[in-house]
Protein backbone atom coordinates (compact mmCIF):
# COMPACT_ATOMS: atom_id res chain seq x y z
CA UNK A 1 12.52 8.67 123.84
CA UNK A 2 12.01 11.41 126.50
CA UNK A 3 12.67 9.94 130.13
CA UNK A 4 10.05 11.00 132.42
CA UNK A 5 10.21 11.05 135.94
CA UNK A 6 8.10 8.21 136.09
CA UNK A 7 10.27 6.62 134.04
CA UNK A 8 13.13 7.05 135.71
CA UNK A 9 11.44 6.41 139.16
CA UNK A 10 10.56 2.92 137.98
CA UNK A 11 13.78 1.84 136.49
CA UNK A 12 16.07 2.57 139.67
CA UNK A 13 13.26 1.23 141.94
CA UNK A 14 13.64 -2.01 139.59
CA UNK A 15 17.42 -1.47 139.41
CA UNK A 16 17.23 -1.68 143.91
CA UNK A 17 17.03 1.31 144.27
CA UNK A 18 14.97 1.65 147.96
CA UNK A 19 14.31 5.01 148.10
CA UNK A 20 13.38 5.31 144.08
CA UNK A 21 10.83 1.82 145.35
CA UNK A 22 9.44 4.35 148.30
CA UNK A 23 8.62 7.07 145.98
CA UNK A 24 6.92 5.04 143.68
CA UNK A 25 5.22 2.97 146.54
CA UNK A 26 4.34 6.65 148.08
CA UNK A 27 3.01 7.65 144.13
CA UNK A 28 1.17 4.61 143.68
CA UNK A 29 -0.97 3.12 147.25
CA UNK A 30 -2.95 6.36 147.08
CA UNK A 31 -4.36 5.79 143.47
CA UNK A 32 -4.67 2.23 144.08
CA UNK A 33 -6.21 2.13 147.06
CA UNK A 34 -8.66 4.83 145.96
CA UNK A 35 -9.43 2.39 143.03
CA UNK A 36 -10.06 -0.38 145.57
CA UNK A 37 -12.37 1.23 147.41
CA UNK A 38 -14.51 2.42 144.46
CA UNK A 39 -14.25 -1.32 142.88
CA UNK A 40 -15.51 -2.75 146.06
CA UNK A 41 -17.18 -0.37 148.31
CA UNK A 42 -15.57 -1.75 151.58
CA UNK A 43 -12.87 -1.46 153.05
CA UNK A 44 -11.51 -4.70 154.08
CA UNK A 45 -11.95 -5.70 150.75
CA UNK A 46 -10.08 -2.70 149.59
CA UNK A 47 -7.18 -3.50 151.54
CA UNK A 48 -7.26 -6.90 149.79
CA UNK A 49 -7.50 -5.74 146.25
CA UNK A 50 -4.94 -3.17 147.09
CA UNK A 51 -2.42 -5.45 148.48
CA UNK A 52 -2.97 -7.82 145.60
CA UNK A 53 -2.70 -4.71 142.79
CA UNK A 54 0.53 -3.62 144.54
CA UNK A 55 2.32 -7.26 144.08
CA UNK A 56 1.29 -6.96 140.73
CA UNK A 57 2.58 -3.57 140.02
CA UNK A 58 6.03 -4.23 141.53
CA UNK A 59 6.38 -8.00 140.16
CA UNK A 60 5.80 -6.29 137.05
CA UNK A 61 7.51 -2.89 137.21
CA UNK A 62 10.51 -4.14 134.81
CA UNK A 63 7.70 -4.30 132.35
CA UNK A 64 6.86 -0.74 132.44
CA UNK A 65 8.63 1.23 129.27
CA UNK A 66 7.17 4.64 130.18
CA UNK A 67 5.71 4.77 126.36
CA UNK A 68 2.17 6.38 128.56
CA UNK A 69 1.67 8.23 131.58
CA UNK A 70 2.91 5.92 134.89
CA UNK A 71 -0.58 6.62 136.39
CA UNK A 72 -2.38 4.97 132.96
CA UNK A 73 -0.19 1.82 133.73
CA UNK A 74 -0.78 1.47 136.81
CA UNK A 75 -4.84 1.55 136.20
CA UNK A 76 -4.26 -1.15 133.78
CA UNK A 77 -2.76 -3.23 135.78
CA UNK A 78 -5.26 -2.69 138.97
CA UNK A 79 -8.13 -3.09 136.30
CA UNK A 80 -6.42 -6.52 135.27
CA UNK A 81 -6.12 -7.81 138.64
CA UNK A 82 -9.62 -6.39 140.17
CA UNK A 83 -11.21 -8.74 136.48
CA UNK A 84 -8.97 -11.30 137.85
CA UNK A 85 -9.93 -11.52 141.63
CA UNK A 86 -14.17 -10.88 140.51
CA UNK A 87 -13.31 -13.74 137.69
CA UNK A 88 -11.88 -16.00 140.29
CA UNK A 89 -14.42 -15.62 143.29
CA UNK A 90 -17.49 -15.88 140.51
CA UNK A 91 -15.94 -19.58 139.84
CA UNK A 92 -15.03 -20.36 143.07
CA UNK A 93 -18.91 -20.17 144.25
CA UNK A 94 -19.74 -23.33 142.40
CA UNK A 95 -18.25 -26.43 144.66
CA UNK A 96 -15.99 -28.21 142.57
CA UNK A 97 -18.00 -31.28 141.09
CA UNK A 98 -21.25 -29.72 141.51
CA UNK A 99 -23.54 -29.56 139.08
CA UNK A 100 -24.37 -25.57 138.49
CA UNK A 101 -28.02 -24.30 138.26
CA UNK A 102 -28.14 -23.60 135.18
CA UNK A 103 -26.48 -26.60 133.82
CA UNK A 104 -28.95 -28.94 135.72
CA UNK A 105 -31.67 -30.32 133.47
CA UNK A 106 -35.16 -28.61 134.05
């Protein structure tokens, strides 16, 4: 297999490399933050999904093999966590223990 830059990039940044980690910190905030903002349509929210995308990316950078395009991966994984976080606050509006609306008998 071809190494690509991205490639590359990603396995010294996971190997400690810090400036390898900068560029692909540098490559990566714009497109996820741009992502963020178009997912949410405000900015402090942004911010949030962003900083939540970015843990995800780099707690799971070893896991990136380079077999697509960097950029492809990386929407994947903001995609996974933005279903996550909408998943998460869509349960967390029913009190635990209380009955839900459409659950209650009519």
């Amino acid at each position: 297999m071809l190494m690509t830059t991205d490639t590359f990039l990603t396995q010294r940044a996971v190997g400690g490399d810090r400036d390898a980690y900068e560029a692909v910190y540098a490559a990566s905030f714009p497109r996820v933050y741009a992502f963020a903002v178009r997912r949410t349509g405000e900015r402090r929210s942004a911010e949030r999904l962003c900083e939540q995308i970015l843990r995800r990316v780099f707690r799971d950078l070893h896991d990136y093999a380079g077999d697509v395009p960097y950029a492809a991966w990386l929407l994947e994984v903001a995609k996974q966590v933005a279903r996550e976080q909408a998943a998460a606050r869509r349960i967390g509006r029913v009190a635990p223990g209380a009955p839900s609306a459409h659950l209650a008998p009519r």
